[in-house]
C-alpha atoms as a PDB file:
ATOM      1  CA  UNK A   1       0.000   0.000   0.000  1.00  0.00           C
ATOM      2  CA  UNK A   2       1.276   3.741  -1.011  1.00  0.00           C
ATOM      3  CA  UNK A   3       1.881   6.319   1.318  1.00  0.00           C
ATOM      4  CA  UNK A   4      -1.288   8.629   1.533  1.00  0.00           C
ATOM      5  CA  UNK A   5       0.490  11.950   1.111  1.00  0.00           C
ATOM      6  CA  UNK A   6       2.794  12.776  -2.219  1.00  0.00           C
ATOM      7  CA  UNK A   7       6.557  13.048  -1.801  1.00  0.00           C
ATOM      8  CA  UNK A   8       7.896  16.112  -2.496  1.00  0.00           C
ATOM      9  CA  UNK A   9       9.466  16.820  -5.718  1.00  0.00           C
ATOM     10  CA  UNK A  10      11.917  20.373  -5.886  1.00  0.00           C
ATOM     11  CA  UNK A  11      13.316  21.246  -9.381  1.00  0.00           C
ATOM     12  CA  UNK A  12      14.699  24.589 -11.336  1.00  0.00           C
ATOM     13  CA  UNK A  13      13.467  24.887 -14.792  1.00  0.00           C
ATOM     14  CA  UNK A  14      15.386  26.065 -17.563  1.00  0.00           C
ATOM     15  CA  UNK A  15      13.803  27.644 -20.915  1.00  0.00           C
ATOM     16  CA  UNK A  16      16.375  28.000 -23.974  1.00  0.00           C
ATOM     17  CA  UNK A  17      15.237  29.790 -27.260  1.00  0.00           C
ATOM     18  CA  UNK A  18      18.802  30.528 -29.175  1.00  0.00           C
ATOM     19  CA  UNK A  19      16.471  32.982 -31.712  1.00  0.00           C
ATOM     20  CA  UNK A  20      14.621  34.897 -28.632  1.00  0.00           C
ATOM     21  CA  UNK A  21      18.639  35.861 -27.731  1.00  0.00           C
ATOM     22  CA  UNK A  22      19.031  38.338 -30.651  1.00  0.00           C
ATOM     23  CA  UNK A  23      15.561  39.332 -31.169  1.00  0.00           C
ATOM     24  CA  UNK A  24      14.773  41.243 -27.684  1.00  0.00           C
ATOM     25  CA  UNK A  25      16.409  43.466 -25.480  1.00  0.00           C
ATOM     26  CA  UNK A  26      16.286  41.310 -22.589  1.00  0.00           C
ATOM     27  CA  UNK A  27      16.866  38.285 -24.179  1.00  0.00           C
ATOM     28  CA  UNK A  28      14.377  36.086 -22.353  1.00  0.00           C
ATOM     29  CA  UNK A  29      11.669  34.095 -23.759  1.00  0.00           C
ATOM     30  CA  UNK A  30       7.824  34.019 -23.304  1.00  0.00           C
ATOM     31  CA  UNK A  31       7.215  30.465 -22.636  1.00  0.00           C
ATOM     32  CA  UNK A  32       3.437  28.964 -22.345  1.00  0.00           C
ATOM     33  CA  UNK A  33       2.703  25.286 -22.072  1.00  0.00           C
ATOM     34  CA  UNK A  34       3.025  22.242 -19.284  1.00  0.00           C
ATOM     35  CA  UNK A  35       6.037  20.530 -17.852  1.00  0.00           C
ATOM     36  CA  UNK A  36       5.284  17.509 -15.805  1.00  0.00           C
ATOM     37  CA  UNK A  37       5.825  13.990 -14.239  1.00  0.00           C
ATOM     38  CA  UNK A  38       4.137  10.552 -15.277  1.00  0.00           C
ATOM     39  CA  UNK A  39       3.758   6.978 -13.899  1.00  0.00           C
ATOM     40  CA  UNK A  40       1.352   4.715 -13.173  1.00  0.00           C
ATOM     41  CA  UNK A  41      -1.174   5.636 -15.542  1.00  0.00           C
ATOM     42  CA  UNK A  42      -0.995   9.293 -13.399  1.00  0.00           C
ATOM     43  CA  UNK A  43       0.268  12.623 -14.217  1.00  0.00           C
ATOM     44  CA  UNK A  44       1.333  15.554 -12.084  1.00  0.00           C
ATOM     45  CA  UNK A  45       1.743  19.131 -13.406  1.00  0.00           C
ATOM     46  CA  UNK A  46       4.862  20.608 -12.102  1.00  0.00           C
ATOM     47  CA  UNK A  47       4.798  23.988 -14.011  1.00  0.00           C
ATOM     48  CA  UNK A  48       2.133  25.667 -16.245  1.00  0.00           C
ATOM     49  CA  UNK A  49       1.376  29.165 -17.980  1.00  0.00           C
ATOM     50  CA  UNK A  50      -1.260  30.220 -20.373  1.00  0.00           C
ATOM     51  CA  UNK A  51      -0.884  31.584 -24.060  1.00  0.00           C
ATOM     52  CA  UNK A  52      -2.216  35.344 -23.142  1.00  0.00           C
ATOM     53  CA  UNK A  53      -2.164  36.394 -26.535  1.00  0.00           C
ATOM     54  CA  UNK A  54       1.450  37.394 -26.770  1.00  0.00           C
ATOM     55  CA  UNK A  55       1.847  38.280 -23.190  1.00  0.00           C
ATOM     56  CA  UNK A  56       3.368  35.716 -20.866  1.00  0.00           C
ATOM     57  CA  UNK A  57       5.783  36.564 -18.993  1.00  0.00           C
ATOM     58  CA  UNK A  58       9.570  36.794 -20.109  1.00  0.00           C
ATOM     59  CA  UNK A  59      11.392  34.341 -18.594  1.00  0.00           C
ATOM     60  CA  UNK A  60      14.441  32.130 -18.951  1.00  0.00           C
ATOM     61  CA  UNK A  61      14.581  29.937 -15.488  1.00  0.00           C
ATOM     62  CA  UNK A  62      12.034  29.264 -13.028  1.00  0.00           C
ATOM     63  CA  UNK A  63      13.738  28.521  -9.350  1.00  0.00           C
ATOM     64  CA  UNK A  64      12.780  25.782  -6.593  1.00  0.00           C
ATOM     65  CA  UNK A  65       9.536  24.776  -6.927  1.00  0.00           C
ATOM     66  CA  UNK A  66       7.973  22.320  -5.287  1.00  0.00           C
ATOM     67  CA  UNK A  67       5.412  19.824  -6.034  1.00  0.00           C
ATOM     68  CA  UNK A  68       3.947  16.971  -3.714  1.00  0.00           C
ATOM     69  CA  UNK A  69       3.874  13.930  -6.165  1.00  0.00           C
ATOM     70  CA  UNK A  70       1.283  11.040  -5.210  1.00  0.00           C
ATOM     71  CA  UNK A  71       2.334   8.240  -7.655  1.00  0.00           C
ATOM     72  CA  UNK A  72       5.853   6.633  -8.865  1.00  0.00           C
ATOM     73  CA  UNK A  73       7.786   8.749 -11.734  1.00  0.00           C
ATOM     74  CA  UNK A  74       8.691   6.973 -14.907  1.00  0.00           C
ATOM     75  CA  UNK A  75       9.064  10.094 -17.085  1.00  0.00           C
ATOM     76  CA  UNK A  76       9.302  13.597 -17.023  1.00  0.00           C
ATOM     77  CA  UNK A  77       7.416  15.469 -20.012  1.00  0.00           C
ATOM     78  CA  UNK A  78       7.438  19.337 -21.210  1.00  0.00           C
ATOM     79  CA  UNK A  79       5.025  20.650 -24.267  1.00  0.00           C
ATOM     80  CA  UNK A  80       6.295  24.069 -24.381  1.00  0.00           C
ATOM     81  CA  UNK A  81       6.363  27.109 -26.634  1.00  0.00           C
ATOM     82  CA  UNK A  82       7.427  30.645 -27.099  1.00  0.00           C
ATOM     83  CA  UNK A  83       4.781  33.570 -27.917  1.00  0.00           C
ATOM     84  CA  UNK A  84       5.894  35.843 -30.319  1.00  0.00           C
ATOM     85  CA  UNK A  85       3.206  38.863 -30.230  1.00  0.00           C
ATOM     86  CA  UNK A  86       4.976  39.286 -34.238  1.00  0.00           C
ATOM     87  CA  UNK A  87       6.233  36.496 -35.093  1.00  0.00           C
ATOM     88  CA  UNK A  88       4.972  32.825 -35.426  1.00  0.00           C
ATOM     89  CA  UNK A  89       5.475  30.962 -32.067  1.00  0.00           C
ATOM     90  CA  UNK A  90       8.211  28.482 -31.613  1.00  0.00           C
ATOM     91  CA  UNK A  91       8.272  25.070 -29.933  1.00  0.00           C
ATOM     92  CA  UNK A  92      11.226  25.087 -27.305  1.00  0.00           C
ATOM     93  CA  UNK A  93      10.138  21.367 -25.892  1.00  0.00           C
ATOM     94  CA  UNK A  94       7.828  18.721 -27.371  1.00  0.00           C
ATOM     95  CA  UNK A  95       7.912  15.456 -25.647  1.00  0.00           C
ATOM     96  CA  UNK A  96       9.346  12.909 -22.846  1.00  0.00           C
ATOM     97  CA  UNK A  97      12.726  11.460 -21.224  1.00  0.00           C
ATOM     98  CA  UNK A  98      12.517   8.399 -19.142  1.00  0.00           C
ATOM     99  CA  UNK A  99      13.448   9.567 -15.211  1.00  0.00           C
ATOM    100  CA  UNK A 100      15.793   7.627 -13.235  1.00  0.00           C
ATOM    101  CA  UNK A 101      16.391  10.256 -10.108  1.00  0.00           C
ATOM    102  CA  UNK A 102      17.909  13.240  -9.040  1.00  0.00           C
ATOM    103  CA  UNK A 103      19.581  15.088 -12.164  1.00  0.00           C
ATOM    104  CA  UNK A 104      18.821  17.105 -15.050  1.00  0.00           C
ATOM    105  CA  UNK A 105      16.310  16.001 -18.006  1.00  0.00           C
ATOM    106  CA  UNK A 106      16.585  17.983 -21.067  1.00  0.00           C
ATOM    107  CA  UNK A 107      13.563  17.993 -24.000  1.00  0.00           C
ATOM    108  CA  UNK A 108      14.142  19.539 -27.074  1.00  0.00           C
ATOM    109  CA  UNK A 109      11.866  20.752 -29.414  1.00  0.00           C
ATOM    110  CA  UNK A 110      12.238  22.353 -32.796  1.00  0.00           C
ATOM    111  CA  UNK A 111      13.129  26.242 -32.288  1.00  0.00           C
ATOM    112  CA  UNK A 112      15.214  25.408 -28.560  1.00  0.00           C
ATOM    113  CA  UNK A 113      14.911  23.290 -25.515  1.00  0.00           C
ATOM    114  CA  UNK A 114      13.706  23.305 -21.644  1.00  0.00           C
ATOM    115  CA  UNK A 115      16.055  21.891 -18.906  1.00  0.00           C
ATOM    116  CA  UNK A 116      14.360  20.314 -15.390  1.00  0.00           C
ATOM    117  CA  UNK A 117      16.822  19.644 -12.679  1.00  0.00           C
ATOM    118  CA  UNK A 118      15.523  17.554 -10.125  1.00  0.00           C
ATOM    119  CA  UNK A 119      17.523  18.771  -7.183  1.00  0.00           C
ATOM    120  CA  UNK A 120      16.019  16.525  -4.419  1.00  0.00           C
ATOM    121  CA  UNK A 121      12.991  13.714  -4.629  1.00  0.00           C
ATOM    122  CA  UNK A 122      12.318  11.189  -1.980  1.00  0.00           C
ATOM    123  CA  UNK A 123      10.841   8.098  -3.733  1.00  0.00           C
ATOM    124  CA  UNK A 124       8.292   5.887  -2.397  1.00  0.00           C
ATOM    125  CA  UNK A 125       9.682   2.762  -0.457  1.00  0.00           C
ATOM    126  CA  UNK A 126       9.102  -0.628  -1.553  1.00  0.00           C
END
């Protein structure tokens, strides 16, 4: 039988877009989408933000957050673009990496890439 409350989970995420470098003054992109965690058939959301029609905030790296996590982790997932108010909107990360721990998991996508690194997870015992 499982533990009733989640373990907690703490990561930094990292958002790369090589084309948002040249093309703003601070550099940073605007990313929208979902990063998260998956296993047994369950999925938890570890970081989120809306498409506001061009107007998410510029970012490059979210710091230390911290999600309680209620089932086993087999992968770690990110669907994430950048909005371009001008220009057509770019995928940074499209897809999943099998996780094995503590460590960083990079996704790529087609216009750049998004880094988690799981700083500190307790698992659930056997």
């Amino acid at each position: 039988m499982r533990p009733a409350l989640g373990r907690p989970l703490y990561a930094d995420t990292t958002f790369n877009d090589p084309h948002e470098n040249s093309g703003k003054p601070d550099g940073y992109p605007e990313p929208c989408g979902t990063i998260g965690v998956g296993g047994d058939y369950r999925v938890t959301r570890l970081w989120e933000q809306q498409d506001l029609d061009g107007k998410p905030p510029s970012q490059s790296i979210v710091h230390a957050w911290k999600r309680a996590v209620h089932h086993p982790i087999e992968y770690v997932c990110a669907n994430v673009g950048e909005d371009d108010t001008h220009d057509s909107d770019e995928v940074l990360a499209e897809g999943c990496v099998p996780f094995t721990g503590v460590g960083k998991y990079s996704i790529s996508g087609r216009n750049g890439s998004v880094t988690v690194d799981v700083f500190r997870f307790e698992p659930f015992s056997s």
